[in-house]
Protein backbone atom coordinates (compact mmCIF):
# COMPACT_ATOMS: atom_id res chain seq x y z
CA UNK A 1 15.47 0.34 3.74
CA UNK A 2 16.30 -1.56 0.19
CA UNK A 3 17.35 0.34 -2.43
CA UNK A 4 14.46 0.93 -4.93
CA UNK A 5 15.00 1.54 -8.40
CA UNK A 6 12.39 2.86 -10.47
CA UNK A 7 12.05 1.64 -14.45
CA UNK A 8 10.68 4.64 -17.05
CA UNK A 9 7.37 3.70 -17.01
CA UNK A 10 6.94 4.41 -13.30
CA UNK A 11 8.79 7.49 -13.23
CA UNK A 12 6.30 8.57 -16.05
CA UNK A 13 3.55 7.48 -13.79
CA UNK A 14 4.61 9.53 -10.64
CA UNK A 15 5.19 12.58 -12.86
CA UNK A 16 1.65 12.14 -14.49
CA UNK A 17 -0.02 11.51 -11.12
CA UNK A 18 1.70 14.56 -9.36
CA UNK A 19 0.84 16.85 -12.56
CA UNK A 20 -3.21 15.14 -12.17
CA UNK A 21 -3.60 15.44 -8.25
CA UNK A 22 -0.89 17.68 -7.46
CA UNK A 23 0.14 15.07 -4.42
CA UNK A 24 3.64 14.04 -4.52
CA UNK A 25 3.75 10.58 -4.73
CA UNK A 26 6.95 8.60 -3.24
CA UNK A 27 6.96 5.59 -5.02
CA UNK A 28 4.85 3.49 -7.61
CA UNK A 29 4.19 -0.07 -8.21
CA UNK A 30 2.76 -1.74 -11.26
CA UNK A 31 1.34 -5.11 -9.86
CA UNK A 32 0.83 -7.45 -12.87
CA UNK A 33 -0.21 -9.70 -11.10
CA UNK A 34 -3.37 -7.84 -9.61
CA UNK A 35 -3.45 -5.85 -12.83
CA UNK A 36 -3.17 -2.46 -11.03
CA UNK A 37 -1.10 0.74 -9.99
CA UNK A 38 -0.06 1.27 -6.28
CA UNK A 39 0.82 4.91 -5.76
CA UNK A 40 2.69 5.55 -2.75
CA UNK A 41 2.05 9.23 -1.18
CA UNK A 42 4.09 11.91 0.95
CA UNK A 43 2.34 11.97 4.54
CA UNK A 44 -0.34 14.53 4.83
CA UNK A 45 -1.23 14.17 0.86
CA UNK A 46 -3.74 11.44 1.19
CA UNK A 47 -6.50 13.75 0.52
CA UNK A 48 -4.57 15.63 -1.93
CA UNK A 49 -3.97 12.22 -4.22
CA UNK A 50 -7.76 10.89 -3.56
CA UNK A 51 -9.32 14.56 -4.51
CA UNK A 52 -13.00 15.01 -4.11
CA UNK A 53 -15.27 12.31 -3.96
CA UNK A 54 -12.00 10.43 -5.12
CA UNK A 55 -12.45 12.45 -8.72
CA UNK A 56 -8.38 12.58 -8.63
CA UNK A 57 -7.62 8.88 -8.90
CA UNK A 58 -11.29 8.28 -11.55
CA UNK A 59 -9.37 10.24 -13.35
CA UNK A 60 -5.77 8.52 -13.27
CA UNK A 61 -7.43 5.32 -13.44
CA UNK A 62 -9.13 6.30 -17.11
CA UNK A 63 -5.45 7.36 -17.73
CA UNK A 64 -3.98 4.09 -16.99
CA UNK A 65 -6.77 2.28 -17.53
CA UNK A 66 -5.84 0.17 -14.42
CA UNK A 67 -7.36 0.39 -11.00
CA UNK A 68 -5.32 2.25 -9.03
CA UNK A 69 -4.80 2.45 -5.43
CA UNK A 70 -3.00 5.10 -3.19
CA UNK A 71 -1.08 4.57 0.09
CA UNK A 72 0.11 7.08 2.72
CA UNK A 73 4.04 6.82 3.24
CA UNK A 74 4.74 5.61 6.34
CA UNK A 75 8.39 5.94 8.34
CA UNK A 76 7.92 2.70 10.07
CA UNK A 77 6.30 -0.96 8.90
CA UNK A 78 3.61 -0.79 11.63
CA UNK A 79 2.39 2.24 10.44
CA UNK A 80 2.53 1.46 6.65
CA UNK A 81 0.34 -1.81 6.82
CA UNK A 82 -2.11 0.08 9.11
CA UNK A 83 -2.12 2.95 6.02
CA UNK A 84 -2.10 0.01 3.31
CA UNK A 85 -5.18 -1.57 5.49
CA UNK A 86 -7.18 0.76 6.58
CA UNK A 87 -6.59 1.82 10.41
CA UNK A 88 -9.56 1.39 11.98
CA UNK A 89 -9.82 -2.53 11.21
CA UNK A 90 -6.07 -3.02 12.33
CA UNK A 91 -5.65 -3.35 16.12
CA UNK A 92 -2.30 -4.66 16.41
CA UNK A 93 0.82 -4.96 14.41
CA UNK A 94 3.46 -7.11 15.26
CA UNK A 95 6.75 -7.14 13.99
CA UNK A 96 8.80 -10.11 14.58
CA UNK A 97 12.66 -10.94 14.04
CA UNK A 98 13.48 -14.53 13.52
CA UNK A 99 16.62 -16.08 14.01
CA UNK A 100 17.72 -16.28 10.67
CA UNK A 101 17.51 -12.23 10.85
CA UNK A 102 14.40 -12.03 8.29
CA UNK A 103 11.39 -9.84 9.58
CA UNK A 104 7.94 -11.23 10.03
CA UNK A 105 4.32 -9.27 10.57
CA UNK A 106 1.56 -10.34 12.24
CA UNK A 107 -1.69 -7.84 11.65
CA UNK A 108 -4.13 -8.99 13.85
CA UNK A 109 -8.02 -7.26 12.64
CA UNK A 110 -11.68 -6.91 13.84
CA UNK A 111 -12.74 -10.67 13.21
CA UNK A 112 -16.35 -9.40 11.54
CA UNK A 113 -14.18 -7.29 9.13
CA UNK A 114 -11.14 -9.68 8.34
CA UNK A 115 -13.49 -10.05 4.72
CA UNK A 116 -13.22 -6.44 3.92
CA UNK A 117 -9.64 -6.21 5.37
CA UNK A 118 -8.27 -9.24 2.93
CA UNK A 119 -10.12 -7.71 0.28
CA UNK A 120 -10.93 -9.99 -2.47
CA UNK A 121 -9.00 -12.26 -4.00
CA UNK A 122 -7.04 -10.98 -1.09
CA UNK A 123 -6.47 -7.57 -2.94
CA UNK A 124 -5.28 -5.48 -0.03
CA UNK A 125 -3.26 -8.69 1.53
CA UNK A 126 -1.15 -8.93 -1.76
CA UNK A 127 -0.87 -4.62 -1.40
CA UNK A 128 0.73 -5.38 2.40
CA UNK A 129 3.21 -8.29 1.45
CA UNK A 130 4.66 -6.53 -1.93
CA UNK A 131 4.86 -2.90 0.07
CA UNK A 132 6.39 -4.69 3.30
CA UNK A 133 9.10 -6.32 1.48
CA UNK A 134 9.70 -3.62 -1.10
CA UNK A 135 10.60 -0.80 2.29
CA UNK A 136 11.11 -2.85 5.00
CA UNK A 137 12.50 -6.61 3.74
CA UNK A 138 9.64 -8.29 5.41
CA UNK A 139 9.51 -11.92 4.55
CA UNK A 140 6.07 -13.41 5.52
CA UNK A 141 2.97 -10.77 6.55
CA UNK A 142 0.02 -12.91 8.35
CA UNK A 143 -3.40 -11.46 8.71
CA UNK A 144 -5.64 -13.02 11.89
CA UNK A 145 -8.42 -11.72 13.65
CA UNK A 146 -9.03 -12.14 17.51
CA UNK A 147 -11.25 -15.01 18.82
């Protein structure tokens, strides 16, 4: 795994986020480009970070005034693009090692939900790729469905 560093403004994030939900969050992106906050949380805090009726991250995201969007950690890069996903539209994950020695995935998803999977503008695509590289050096991340 890459060494991450974290800048001031996401360590003030992750301490403002565990003080709001009480989940401890591992990490925390700032995607400019999709003008939001990826919080990254301990396994088994999912519910914690979310809160009822997700009234935990309504209440971050008047904070940051950002969406924000919340991950479970994973130990392994099949199981963090199924949490980054959703689950139950991911039925395979494929990790591939080219010869050059860079890592490619290959999610393969229900073909009637690839829409909601992609997310728009591909949203939750863009989520995959940055977390993928950021704790696993993954190059390329490919979304199909089955025919």
């Amino acid at each position: 795994m890459p060494e991450i560093k974290l800048s001031s403004d996401q360590l003030s994030l992750m301490s403002m986020f565990q003080g709001m939900t009480g989940a401890q969050p591992k990490d925390c992106v700032i995607d400019d480009k999709m003008n939001r906050v990826i919080f990254v949380v301990a396994k088994g805090q999912m519910g914690l970070a979310i809160g009822k009726e997700g009234g935990s991250v309504k209440k971050i995201e008047r904070a940051v005034r950002r969406p924000v969007e919340v991950v479970e950690w994973s130990d392994d890069v099949e199981g963090l693009v199924r949490n980054s996903l959703g689950a139950k539209y991911v039925h395979e994950v494929k990790v591939i090692e080219r010869l050059d020695g860079t890592k490619g995935v290959t999610v393969v998803v229900d073909a009637r939900k690839k829409g909601a999977v992609l997310g728009l503008g591909g949203r939750n695509a863009e989520k995959v790729r940055l977390l993928a590289r950021r704790y696993f050096d993954v190059g390329n991340v490919q979304i199909t469905s089955e025919l």
